[in-house]
C-alpha atoms as a PDB file:
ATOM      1  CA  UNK A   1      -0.831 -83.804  40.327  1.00  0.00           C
ATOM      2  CA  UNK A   2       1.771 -83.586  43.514  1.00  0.00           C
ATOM      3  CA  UNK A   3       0.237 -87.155  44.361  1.00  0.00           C
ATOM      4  CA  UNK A   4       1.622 -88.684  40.750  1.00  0.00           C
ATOM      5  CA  UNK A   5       4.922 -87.926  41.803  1.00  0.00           C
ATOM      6  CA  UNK A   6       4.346 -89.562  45.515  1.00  0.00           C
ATOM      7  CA  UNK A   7       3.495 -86.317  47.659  1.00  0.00           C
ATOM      8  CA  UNK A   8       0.696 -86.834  49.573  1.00  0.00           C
ATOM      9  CA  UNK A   9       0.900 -84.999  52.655  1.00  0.00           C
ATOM     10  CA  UNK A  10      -1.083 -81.731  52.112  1.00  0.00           C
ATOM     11  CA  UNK A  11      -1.474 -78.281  54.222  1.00  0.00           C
ATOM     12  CA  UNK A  12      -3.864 -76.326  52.449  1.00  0.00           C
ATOM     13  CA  UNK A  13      -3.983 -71.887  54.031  1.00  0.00           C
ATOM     14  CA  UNK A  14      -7.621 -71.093  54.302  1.00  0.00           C
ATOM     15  CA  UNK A  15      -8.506 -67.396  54.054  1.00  0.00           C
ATOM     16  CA  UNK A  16     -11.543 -66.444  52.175  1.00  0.00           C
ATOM     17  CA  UNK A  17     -14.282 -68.501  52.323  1.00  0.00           C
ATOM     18  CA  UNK A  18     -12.651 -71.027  54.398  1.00  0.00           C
ATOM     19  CA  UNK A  19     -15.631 -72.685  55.687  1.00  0.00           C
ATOM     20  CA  UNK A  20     -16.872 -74.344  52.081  1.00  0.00           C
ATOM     21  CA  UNK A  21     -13.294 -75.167  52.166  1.00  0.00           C
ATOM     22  CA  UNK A  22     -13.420 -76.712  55.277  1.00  0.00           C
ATOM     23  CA  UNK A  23     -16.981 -78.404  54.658  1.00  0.00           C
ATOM     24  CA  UNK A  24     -16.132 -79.787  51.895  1.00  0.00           C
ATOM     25  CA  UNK A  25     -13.160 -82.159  53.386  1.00  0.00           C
ATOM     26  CA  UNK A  26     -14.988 -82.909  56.058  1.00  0.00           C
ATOM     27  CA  UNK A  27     -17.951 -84.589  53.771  1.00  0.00           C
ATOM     28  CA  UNK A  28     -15.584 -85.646  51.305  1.00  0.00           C
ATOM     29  CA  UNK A  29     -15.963 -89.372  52.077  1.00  0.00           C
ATOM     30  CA  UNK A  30     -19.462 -88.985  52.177  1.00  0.00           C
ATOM     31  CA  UNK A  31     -20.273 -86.772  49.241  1.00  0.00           C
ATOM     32  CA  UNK A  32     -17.914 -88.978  47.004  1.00  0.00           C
ATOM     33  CA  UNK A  33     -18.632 -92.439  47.380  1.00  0.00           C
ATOM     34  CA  UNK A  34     -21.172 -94.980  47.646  1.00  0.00           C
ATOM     35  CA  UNK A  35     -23.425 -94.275  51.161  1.00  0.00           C
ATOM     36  CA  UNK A  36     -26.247 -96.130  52.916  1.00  0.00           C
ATOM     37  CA  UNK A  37     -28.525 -94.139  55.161  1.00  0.00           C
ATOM     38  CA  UNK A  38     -30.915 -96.349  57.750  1.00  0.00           C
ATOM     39  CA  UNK A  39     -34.269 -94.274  57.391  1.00  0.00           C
ATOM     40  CA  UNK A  40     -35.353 -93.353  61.145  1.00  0.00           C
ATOM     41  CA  UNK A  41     -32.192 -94.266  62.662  1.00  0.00           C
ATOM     42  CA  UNK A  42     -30.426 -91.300  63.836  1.00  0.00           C
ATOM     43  CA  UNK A  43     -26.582 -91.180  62.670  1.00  0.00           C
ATOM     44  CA  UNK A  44     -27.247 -95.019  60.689  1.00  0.00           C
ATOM     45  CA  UNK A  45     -25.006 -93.519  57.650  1.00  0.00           C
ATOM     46  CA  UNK A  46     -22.804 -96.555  56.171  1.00  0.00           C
ATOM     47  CA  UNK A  47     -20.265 -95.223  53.781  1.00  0.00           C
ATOM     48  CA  UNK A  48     -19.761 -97.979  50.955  1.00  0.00           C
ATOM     49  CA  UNK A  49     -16.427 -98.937  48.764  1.00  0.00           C
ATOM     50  CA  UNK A  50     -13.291 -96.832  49.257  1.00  0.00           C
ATOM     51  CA  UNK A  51     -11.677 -93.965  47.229  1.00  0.00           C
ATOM     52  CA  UNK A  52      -9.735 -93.989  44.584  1.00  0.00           C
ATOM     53  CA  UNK A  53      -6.248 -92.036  43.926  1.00  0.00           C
ATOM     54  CA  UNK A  54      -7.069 -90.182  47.073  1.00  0.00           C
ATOM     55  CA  UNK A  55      -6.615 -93.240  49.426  1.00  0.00           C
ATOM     56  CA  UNK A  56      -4.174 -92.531  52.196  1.00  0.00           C
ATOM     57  CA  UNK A  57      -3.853 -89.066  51.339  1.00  0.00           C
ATOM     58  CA  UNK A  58      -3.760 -86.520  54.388  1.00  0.00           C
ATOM     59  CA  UNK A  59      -5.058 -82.949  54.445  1.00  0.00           C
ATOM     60  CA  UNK A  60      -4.640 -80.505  57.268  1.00  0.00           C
ATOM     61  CA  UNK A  61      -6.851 -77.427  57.211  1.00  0.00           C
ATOM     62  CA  UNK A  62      -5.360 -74.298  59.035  1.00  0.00           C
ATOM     63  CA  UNK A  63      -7.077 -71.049  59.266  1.00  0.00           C
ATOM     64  CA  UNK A  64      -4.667 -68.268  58.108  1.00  0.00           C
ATOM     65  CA  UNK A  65      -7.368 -65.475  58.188  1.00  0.00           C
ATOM     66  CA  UNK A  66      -8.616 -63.398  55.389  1.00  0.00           C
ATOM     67  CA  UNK A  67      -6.249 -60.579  55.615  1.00  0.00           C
ATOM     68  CA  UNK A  68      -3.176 -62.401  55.677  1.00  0.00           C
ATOM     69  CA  UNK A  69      -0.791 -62.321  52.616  1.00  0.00           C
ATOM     70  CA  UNK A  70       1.154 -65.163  50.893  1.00  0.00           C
ATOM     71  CA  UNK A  71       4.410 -65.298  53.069  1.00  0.00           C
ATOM     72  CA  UNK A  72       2.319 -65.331  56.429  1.00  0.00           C
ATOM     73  CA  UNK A  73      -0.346 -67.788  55.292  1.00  0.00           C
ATOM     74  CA  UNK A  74       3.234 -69.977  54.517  1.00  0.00           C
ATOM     75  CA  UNK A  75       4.373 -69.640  57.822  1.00  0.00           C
ATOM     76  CA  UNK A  76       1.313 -70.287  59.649  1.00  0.00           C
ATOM     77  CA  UNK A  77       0.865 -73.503  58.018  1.00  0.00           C
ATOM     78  CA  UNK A  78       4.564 -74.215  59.010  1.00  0.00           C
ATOM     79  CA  UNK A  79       3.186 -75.554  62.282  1.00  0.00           C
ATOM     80  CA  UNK A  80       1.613 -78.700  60.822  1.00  0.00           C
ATOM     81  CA  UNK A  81       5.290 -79.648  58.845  1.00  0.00           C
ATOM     82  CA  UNK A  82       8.009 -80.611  60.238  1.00  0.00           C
ATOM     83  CA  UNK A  83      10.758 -78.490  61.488  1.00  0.00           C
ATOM     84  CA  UNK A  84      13.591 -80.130  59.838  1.00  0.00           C
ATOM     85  CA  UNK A  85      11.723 -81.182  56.706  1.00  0.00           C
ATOM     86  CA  UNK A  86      11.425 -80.267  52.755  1.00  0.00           C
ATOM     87  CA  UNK A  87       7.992 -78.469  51.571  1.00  0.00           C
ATOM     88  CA  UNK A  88       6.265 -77.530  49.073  1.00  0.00           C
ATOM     89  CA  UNK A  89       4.448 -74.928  47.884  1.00  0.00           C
ATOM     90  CA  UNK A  90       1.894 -74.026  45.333  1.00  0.00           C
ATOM     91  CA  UNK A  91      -0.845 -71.641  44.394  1.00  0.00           C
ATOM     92  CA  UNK A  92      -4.433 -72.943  43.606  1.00  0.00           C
ATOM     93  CA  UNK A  93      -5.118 -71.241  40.358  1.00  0.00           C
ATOM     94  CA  UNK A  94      -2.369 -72.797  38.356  1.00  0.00           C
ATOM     95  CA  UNK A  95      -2.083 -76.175  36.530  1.00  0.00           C
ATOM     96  CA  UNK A  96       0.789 -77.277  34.217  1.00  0.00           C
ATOM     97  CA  UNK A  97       2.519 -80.872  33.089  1.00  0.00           C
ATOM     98  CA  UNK A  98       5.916 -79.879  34.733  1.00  0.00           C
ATOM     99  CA  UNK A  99       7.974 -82.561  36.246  1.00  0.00           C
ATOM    100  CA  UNK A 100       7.458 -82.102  40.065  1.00  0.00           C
ATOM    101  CA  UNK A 101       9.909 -84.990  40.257  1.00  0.00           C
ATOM    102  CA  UNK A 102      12.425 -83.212  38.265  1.00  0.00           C
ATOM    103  CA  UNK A 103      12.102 -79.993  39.893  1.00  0.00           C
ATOM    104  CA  UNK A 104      12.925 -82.001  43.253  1.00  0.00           C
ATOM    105  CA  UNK A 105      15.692 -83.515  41.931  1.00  0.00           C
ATOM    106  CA  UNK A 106      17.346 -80.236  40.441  1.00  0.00           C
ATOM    107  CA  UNK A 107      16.156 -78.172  43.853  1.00  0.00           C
ATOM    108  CA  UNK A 108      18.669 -80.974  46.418  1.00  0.00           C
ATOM    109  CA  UNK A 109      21.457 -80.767  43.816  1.00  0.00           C
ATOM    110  CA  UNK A 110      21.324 -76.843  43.891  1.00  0.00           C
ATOM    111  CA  UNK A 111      21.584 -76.942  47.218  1.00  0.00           C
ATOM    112  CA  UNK A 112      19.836 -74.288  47.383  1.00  0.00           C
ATOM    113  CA  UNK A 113      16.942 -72.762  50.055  1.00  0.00           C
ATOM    114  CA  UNK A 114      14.591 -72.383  47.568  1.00  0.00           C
ATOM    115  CA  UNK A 115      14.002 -73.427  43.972  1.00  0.00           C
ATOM    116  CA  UNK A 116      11.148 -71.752  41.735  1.00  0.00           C
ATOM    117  CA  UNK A 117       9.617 -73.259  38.650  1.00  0.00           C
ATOM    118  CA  UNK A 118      10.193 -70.709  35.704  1.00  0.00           C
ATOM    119  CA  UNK A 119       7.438 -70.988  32.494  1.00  0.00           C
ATOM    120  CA  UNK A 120       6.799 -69.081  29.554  1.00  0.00           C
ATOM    121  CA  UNK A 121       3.466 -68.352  29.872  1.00  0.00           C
ATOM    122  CA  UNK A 122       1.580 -67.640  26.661  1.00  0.00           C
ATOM    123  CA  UNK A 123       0.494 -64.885  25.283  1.00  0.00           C
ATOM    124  CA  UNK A 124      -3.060 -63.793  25.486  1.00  0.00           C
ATOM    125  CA  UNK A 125      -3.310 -61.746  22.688  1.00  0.00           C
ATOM    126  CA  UNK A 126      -2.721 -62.501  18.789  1.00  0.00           C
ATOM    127  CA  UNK A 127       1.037 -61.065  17.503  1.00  0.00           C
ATOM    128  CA  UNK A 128       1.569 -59.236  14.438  1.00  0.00           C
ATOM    129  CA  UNK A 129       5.128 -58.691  12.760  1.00  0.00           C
ATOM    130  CA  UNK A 130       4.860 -55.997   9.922  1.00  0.00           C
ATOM    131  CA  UNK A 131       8.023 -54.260   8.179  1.00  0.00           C
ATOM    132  CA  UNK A 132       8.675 -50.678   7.826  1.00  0.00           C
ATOM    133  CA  UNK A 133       5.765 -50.309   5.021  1.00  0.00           C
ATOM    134  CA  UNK A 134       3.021 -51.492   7.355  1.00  0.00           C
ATOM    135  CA  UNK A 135       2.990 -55.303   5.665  1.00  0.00           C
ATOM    136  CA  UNK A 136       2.479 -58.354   7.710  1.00  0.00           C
ATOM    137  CA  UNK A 137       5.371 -60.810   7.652  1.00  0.00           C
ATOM    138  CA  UNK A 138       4.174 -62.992  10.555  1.00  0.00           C
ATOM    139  CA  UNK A 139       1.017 -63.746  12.653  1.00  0.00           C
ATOM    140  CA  UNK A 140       0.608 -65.917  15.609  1.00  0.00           C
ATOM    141  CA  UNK A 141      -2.733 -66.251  17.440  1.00  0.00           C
ATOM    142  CA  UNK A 142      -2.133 -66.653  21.229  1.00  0.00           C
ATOM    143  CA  UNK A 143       1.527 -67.129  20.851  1.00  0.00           C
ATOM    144  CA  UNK A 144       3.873 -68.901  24.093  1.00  0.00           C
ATOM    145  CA  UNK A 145       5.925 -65.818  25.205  1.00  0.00           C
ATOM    146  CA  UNK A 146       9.582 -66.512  23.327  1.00  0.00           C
ATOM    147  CA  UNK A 147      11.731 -64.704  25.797  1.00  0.00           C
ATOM    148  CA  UNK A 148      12.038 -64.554  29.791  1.00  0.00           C
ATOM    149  CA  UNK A 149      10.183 -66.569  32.142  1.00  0.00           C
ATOM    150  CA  UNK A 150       8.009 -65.771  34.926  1.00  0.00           C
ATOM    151  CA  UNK A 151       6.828 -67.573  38.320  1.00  0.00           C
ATOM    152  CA  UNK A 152       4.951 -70.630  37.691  1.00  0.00           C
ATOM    153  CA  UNK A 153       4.049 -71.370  41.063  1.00  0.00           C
ATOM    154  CA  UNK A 154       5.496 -74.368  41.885  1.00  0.00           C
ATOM    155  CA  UNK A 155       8.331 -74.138  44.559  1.00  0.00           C
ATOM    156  CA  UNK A 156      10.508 -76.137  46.623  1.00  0.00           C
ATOM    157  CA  UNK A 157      12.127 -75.128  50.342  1.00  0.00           C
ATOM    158  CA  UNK A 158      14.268 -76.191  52.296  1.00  0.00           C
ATOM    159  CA  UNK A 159      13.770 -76.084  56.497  1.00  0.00           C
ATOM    160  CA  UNK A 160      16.262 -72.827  56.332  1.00  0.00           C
ATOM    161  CA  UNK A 161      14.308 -71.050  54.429  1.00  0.00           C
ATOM    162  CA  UNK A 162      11.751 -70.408  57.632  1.00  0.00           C
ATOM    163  CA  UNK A 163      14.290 -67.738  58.697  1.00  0.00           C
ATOM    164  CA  UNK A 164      12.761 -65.550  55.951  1.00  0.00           C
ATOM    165  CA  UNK A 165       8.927 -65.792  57.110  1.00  0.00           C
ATOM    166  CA  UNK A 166       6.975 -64.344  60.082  1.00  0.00           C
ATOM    167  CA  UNK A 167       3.197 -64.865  60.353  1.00  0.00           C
ATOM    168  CA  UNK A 168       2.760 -60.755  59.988  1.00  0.00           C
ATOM    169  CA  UNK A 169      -0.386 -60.478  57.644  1.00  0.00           C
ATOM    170  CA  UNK A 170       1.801 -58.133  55.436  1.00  0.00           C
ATOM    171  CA  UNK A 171       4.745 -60.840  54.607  1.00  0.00           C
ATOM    172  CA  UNK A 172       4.389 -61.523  50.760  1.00  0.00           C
ATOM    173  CA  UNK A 173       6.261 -64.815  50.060  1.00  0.00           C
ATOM    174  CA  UNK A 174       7.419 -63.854  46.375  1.00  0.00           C
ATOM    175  CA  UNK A 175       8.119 -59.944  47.139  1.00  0.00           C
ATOM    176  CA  UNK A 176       9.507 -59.943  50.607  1.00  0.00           C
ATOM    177  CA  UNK A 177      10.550 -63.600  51.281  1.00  0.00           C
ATOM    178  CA  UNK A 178      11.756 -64.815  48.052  1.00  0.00           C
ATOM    179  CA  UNK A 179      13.489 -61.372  46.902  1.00  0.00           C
ATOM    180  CA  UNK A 180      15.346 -61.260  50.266  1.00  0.00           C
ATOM    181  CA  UNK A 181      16.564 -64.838  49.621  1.00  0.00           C
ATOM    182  CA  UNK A 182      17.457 -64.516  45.838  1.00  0.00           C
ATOM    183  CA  UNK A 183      19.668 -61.262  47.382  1.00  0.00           C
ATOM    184  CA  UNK A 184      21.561 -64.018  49.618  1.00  0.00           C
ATOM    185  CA  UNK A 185      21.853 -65.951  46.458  1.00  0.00           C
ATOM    186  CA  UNK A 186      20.342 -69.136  47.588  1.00  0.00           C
ATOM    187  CA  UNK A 187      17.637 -69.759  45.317  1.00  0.00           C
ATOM    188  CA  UNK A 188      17.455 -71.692  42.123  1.00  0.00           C
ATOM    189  CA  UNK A 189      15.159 -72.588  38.868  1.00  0.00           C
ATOM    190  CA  UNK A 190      14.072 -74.644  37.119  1.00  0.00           C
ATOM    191  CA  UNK A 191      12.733 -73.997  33.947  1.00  0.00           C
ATOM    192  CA  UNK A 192       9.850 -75.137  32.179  1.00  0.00           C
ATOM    193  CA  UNK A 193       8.885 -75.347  28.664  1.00  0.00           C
ATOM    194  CA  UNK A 194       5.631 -77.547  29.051  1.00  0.00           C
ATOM    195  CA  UNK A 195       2.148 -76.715  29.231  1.00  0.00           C
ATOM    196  CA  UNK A 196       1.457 -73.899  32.059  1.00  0.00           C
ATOM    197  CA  UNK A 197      -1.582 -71.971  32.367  1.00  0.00           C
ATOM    198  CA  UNK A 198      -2.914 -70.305  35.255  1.00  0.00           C
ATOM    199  CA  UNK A 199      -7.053 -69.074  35.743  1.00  0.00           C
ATOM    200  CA  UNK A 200      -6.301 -65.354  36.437  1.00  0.00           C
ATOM    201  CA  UNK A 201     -10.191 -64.500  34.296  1.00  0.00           C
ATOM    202  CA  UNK A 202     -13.127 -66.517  33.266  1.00  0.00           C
ATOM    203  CA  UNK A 203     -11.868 -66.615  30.141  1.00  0.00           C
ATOM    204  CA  UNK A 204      -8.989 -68.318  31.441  1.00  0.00           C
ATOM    205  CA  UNK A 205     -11.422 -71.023  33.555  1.00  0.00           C
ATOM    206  CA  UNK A 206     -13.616 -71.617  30.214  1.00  0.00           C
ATOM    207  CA  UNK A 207     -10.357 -72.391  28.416  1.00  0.00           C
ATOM    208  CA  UNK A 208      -8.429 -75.382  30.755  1.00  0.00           C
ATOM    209  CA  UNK A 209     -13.149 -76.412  31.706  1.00  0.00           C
ATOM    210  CA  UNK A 210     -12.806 -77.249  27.248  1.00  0.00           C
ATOM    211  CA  UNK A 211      -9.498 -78.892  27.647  1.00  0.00           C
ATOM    212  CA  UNK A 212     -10.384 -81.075  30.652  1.00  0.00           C
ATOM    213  CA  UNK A 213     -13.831 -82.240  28.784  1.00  0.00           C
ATOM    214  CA  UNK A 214     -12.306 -82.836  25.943  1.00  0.00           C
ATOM    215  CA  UNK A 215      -9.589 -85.217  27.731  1.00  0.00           C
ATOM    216  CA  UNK A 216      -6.928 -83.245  26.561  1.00  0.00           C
ATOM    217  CA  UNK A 217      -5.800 -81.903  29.622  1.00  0.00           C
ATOM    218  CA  UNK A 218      -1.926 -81.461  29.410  1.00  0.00           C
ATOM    219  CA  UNK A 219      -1.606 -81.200  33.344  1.00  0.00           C
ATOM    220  CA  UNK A 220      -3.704 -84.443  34.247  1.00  0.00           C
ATOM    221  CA  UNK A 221      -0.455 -86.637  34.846  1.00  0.00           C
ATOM    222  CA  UNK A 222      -2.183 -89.503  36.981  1.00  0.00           C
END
């Protein structure tokens, strides 16, 4: 998704279960493509063809420890971008069809430290409107929350924005970081009324698993 709109320079926190994590990037080139293994001939493994989308892209893996919350595993990873650059940030239960492009684009006009991507998420339970004598005048299985927005998990920073994370395992990014900088007024949003869903529940996995299948996955933009 961030590679569709030209971001390819990726610093992904490792906590829990950071070793399958870490395993799996390091096989990557040989447990997704073509290989050729010389029987007998210790190390003889040729890898064949090249990669697809994933071609150039670069991955850092930092360990950020198990205990650590969001706003220290952020700042940890700081290391590996540079000091006077613009990062990202996402979560890696959440997928959605919003503009990353956009959302740049609105985040250096704002001139703001920090820009969060708003969504309606929907609901997750079927809503009933009745009148006063218990009749139903509306019904709406699963409906997209109508009013207020919430985190989507896609944000933007600027290098200033470093002053408001330490690596202390406590540091939440959203609670502590983020609420300290929207009380210095320099954070933004952008709002989005696309497709957002995050996997908070199995039931929430099963759901996007049927979309993808079916190739009617609103969030695969590439």
């Amino acid at each position: 998704m961030y590679a569709s709109h030209g971001i390819t320079d990726f610093v992904l926190a490792l906590g829990y279960k950071g070793a399958v994590v870490r395993d799996y990037f390091l096989r990557y080139e040989e447990m997704c493509r073509d290989v050729t293994v010389t029987l007998g001939c210790h190390g003889a493994i040729e890898v064949q063809g090249s990669t697809h989308e994933e071609q150039g892209w670069r991955v850092t893996l930092v360990d950020t420890g198990e205990a650590a919350m969001t706003g220290a595993r952020v700042a940890r990873a700081l290391r590996y971008v540079g000091p006077e650059e613009t990062f990202a940030v996402t979560y890696g239960d959440g997928v959605s069809d919003v503009d990353l492009g956009a959302v740049l684009a609105l985040h250096r006009k704002s001139g703001s430290l920090a820009t969060i991507t708003g969504v309606r998420p929907p609901g997750r339970f079927g809503e009933l409107r009745h009148d006063a004598e218990g009749k139903v005048v509306a019904f709406a299985e699963k409906p997209q929350v109508s009013e207020g927005t919430i985190n989507g998990g896609f944000f933007f920073f600027e290098p200033g924005f470093r002053r408001y994370l330490r690596e202390d395992d406590p540091l939440i990014l959203e609670s502590h970081a983020i609420e300290h900088a929207v009380r210095d007024g320099v954070v933004s949003v952008f709002v989005h009324t696309g497709f957002w869903q995050c996997t908070d529940t199995p039931r929430d996995w099963q759901a996007l698993e049927n979309l993808w299948n079916s190739g009617r996955a609103p969030w695969k933009s590439w």
